[in-house]
PDB file of N, CA and C in Angstrom:
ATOM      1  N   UNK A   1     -14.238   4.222  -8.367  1.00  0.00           N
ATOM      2  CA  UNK A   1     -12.806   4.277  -8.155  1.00  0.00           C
ATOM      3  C   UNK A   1     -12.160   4.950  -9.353  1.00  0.00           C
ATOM      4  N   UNK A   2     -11.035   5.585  -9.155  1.00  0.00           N
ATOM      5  CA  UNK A   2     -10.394   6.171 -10.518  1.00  0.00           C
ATOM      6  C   UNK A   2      -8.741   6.278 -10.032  1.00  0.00           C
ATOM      7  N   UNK A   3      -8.114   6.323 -11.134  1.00  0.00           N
ATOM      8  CA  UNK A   3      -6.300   6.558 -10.749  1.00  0.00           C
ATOM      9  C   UNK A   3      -5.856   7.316 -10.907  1.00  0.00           C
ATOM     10  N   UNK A   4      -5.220   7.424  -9.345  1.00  0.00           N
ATOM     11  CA  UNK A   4      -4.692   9.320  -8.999  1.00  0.00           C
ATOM     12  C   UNK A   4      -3.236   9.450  -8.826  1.00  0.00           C
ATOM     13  N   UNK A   5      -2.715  10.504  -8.600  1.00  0.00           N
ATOM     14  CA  UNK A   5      -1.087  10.143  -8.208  1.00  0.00           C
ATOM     15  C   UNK A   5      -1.873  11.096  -6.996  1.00  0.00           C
ATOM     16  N   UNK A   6      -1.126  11.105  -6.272  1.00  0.00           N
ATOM     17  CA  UNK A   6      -1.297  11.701  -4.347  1.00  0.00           C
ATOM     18  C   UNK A   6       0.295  11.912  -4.110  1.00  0.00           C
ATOM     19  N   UNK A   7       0.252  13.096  -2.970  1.00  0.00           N
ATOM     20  CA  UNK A   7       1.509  13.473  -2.283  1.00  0.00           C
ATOM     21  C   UNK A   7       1.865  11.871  -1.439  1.00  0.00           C
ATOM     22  N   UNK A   8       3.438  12.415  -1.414  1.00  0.00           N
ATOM     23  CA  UNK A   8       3.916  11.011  -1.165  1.00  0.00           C
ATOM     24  C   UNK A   8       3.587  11.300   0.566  1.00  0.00           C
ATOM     25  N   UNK A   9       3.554  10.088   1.011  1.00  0.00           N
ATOM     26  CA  UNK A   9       3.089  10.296   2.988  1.00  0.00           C
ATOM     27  C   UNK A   9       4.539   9.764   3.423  1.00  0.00           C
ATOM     28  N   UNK A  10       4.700  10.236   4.610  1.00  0.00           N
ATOM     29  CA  UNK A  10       6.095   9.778   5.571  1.00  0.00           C
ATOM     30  C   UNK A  10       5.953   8.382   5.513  1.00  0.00           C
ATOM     31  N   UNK A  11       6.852   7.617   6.047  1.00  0.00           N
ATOM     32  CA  UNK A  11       6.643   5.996   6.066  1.00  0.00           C
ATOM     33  C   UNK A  11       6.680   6.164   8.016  1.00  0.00           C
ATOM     34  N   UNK A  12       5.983   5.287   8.399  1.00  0.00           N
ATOM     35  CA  UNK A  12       5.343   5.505  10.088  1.00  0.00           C
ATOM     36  C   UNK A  12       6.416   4.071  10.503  1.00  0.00           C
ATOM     37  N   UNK A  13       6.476   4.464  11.677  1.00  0.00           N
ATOM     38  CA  UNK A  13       6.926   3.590  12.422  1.00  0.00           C
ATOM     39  C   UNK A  13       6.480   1.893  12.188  1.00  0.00           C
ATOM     40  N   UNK A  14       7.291   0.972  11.420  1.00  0.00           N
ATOM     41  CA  UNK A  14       6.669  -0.503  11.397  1.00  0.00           C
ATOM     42  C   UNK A  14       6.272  -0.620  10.317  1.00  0.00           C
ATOM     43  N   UNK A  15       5.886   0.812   9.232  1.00  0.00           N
ATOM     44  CA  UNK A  15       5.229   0.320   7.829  1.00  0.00           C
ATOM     45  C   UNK A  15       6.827   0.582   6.817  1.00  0.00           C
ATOM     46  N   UNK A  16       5.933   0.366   5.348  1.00  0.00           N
ATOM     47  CA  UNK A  16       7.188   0.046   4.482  1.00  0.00           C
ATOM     48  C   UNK A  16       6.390   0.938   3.478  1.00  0.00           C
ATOM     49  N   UNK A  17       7.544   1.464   2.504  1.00  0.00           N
ATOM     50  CA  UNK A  17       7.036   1.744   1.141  1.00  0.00           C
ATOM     51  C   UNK A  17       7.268   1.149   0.012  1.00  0.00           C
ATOM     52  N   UNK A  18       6.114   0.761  -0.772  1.00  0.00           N
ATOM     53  CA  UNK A  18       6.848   0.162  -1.772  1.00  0.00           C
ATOM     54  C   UNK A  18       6.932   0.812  -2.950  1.00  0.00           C
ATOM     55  N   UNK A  19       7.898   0.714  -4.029  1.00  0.00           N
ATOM     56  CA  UNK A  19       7.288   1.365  -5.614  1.00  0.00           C
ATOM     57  C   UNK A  19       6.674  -0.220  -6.548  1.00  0.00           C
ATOM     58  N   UNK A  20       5.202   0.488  -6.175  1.00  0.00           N
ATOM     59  CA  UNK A  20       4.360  -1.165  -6.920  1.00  0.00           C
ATOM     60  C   UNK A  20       4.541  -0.906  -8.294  1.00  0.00           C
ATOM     61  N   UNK A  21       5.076  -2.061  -8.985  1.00  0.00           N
ATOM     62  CA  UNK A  21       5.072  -2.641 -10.103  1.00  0.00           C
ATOM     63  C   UNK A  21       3.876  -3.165 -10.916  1.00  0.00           C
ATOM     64  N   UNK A  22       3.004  -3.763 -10.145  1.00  0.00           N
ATOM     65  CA  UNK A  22       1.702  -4.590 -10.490  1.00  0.00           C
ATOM     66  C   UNK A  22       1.384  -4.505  -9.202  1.00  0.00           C
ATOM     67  N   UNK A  23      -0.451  -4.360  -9.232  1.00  0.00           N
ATOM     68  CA  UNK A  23      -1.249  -4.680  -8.734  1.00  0.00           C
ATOM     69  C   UNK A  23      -2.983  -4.723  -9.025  1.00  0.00           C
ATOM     70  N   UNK A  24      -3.700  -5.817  -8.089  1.00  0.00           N
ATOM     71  CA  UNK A  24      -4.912  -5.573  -8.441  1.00  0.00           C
ATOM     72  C   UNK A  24      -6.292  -5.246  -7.483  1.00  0.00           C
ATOM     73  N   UNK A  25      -7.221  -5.420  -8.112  1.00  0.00           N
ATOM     74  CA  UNK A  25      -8.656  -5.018  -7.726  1.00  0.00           C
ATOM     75  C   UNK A  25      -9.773  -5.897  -7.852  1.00  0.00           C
ATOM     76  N   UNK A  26     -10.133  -6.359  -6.779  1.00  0.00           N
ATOM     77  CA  UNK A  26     -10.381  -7.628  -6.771  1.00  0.00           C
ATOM     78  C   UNK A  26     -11.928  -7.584  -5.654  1.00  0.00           C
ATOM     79  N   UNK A  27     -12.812  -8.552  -5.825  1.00  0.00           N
ATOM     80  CA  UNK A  27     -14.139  -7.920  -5.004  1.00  0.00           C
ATOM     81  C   UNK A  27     -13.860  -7.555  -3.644  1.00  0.00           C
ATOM     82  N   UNK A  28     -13.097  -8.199  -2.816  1.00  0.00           N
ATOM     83  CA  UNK A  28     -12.514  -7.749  -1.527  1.00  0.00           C
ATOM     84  C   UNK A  28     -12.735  -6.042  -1.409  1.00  0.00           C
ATOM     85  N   UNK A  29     -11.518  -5.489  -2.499  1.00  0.00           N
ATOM     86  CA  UNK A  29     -11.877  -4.033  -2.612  1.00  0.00           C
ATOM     87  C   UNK A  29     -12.640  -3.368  -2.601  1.00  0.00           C
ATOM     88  N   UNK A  30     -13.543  -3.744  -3.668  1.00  0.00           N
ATOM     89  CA  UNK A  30     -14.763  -3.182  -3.550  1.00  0.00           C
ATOM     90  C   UNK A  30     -15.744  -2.986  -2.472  1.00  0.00           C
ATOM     91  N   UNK A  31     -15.490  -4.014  -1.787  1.00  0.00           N
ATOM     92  CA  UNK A  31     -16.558  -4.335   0.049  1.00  0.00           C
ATOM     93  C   UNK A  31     -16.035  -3.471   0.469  1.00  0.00           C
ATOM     94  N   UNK A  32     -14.548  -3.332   0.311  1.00  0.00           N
ATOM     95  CA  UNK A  32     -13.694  -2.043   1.252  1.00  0.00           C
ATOM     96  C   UNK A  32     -13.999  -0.911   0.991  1.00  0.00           C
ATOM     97  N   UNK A  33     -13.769  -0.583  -0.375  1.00  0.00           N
ATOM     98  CA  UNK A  33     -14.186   1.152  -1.082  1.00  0.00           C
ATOM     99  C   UNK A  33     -15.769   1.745  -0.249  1.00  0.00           C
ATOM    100  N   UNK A  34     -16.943   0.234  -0.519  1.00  0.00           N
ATOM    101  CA  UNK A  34     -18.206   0.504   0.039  1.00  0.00           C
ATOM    102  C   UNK A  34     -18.314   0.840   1.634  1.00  0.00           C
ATOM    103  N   UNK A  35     -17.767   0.474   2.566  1.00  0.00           N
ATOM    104  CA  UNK A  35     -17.561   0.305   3.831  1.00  0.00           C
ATOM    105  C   UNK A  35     -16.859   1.366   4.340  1.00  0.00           C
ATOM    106  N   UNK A  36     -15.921   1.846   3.580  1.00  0.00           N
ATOM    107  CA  UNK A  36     -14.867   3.128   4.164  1.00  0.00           C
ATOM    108  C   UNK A  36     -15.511   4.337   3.298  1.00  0.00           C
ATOM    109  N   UNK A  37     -16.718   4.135   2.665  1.00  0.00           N
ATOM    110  CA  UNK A  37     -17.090   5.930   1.861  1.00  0.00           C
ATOM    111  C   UNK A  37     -17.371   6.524   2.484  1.00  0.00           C
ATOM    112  N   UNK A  38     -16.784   7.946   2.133  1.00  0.00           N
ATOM    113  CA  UNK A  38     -15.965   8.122   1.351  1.00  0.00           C
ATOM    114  C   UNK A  38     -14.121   7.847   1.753  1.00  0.00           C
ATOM    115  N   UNK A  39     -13.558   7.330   1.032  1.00  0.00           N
ATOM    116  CA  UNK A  39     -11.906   7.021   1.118  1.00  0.00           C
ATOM    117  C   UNK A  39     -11.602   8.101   1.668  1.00  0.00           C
ATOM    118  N   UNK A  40     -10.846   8.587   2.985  1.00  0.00           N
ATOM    119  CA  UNK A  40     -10.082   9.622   2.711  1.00  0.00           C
ATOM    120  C   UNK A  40      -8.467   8.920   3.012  1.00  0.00           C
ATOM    121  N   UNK A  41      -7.801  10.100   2.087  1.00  0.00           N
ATOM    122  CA  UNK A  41      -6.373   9.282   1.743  1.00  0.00           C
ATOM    123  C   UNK A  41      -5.835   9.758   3.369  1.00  0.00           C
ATOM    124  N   UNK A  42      -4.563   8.773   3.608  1.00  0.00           N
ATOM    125  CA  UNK A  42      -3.948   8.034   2.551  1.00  0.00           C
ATOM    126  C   UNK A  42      -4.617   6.608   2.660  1.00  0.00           C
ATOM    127  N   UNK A  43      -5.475   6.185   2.929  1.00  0.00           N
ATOM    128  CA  UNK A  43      -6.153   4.714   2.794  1.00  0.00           C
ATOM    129  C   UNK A  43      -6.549   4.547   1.303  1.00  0.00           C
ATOM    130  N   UNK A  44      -6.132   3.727   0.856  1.00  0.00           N
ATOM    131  CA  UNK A  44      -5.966   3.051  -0.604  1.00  0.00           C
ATOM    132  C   UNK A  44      -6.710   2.043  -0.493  1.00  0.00           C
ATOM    133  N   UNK A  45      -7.881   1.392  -1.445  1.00  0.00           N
ATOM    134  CA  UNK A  45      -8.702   0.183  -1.312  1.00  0.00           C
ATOM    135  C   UNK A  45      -7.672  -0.859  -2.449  1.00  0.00           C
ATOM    136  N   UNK A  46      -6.631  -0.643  -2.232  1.00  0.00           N
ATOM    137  CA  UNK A  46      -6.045  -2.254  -2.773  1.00  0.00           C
ATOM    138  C   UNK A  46      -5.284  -2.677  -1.794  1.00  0.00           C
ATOM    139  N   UNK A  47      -5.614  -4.098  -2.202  1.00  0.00           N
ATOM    140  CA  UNK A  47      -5.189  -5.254  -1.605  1.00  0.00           C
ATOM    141  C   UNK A  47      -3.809  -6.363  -1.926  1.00  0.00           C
ATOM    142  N   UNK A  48      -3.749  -6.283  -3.026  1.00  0.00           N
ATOM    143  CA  UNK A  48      -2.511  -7.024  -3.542  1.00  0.00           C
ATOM    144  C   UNK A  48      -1.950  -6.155  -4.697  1.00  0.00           C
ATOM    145  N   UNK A  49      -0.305  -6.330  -4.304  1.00  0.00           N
ATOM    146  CA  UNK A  49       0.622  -5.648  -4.891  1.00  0.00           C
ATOM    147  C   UNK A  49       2.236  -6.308  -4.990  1.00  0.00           C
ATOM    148  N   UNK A  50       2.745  -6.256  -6.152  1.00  0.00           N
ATOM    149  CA  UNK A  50       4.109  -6.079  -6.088  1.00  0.00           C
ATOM    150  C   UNK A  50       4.649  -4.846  -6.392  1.00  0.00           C
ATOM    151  N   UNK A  51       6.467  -5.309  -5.929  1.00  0.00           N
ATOM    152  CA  UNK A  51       7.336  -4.241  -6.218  1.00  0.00           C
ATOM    153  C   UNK A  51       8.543  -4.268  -5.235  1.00  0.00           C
ATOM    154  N   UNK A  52       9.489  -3.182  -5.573  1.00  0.00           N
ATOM    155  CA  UNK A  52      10.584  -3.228  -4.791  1.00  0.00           C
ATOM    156  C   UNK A  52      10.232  -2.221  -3.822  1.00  0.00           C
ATOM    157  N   UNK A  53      10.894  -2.635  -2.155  1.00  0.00           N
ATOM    158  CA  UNK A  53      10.647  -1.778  -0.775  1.00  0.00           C
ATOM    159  C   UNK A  53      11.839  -0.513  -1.529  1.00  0.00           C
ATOM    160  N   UNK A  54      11.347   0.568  -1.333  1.00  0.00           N
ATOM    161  CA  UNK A  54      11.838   2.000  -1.475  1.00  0.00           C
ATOM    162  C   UNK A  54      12.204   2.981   0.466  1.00  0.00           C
ATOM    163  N   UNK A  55      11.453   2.234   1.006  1.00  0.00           N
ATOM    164  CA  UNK A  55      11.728   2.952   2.230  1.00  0.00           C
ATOM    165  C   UNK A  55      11.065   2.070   3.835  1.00  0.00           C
ATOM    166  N   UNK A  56      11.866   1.979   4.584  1.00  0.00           N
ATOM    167  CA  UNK A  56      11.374   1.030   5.561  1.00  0.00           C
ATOM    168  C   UNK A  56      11.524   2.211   6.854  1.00  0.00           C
ATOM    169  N   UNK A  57      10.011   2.079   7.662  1.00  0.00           N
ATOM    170  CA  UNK A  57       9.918   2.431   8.987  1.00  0.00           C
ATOM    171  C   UNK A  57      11.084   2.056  10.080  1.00  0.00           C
ATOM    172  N   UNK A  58      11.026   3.257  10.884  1.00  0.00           N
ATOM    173  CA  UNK A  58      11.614   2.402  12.133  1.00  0.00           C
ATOM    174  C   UNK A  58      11.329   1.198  12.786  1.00  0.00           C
ATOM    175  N   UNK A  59      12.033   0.334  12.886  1.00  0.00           N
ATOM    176  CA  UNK A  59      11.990  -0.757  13.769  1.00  0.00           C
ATOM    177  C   UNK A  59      11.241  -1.858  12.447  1.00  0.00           C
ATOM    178  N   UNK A  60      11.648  -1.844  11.492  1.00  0.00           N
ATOM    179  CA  UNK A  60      11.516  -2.682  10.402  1.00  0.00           C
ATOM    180  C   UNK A  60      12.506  -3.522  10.343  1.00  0.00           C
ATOM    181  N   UNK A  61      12.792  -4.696  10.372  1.00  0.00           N
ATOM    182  CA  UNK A  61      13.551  -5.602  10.584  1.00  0.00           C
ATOM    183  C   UNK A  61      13.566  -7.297   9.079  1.00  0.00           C
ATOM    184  N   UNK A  62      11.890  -7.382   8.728  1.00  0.00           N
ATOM    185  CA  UNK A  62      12.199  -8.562   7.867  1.00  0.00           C
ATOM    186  C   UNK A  62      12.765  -8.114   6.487  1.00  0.00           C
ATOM    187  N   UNK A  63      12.496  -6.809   6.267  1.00  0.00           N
ATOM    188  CA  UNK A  63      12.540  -6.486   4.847  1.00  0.00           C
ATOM    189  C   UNK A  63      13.489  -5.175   4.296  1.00  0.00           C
ATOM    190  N   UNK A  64      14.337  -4.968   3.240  1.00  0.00           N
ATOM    191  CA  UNK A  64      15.068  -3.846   3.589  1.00  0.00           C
ATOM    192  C   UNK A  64      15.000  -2.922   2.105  1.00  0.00           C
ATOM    193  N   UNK A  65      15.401  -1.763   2.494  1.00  0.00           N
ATOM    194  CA  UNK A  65      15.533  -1.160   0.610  1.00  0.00           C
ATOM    195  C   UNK A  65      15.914  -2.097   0.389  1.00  0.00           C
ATOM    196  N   UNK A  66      15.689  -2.589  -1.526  1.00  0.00           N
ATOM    197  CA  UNK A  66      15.986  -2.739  -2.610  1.00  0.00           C
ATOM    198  C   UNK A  66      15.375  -4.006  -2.370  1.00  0.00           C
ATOM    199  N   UNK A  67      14.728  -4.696  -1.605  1.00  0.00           N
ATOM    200  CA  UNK A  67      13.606  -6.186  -1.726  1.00  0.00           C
ATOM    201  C   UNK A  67      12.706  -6.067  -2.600  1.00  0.00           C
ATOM    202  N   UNK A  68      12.598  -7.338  -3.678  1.00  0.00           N
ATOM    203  CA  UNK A  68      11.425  -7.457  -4.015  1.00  0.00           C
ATOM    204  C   UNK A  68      10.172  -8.061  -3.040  1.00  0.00           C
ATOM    205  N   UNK A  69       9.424  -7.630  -3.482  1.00  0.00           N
ATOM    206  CA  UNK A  69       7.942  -8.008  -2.357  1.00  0.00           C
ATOM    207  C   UNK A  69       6.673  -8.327  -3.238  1.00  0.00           C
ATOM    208  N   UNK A  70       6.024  -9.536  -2.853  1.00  0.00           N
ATOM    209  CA  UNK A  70       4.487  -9.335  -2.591  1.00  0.00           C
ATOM    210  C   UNK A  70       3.900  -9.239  -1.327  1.00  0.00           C
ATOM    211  N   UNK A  71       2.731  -8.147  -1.464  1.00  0.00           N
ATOM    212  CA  UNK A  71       2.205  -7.190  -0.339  1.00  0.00           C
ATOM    213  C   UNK A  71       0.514  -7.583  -0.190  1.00  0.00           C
ATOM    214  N   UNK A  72       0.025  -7.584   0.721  1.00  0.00           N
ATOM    215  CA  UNK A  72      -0.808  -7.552   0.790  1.00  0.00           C
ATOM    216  C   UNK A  72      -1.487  -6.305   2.027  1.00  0.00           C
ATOM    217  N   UNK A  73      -1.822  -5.342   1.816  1.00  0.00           N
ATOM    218  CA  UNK A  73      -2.223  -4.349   2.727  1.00  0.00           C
ATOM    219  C   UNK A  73      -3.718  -4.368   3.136  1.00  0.00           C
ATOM    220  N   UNK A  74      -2.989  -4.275   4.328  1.00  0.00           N
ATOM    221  CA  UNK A  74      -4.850  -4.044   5.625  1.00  0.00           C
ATOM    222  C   UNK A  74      -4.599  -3.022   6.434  1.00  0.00           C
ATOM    223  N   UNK A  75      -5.135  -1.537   5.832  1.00  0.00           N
ATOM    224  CA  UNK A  75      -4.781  -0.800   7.313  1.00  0.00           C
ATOM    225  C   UNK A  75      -6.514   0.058   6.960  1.00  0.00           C
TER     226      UNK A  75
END
């Protein structure tokens, strides 16, 4: 694994963006990184994250710009 910056992706219908503050890497990930090789983006092998929502999908309803959040992503 190594840390990249990447083009930013549209936000899809139902997902959110966040700007993470903290997050980590944890063995979970790793099963993931092994299982999905090679990564192709935009699939990210982390799992837990904070930060404030920067952009919400259509039909997003619990959460809005400027929320703080903890995240946990599975896609």
């Amino acid at each position: 694994m190594r840390v990249a910056e990447r083009p930013a992706v549209k936000v899809a219908r139902g997902d959110v963006k966040l700007k993470v503050k903290a997050a980590s890497i944890n063995y979970r990930d790793v099963l993931i990184a092994k299982a999905f090789y090679p990564i192709v983006y935009p699939r990210i092998p982390l799992s837990d994250a904070v930060g404030r929502v920067i952009e919400v999908g259509e039909g997003v309803t619990r959460v809005a710009v400027g929320d703080r959040v903890c995240a946990t992503y599975y896609r």
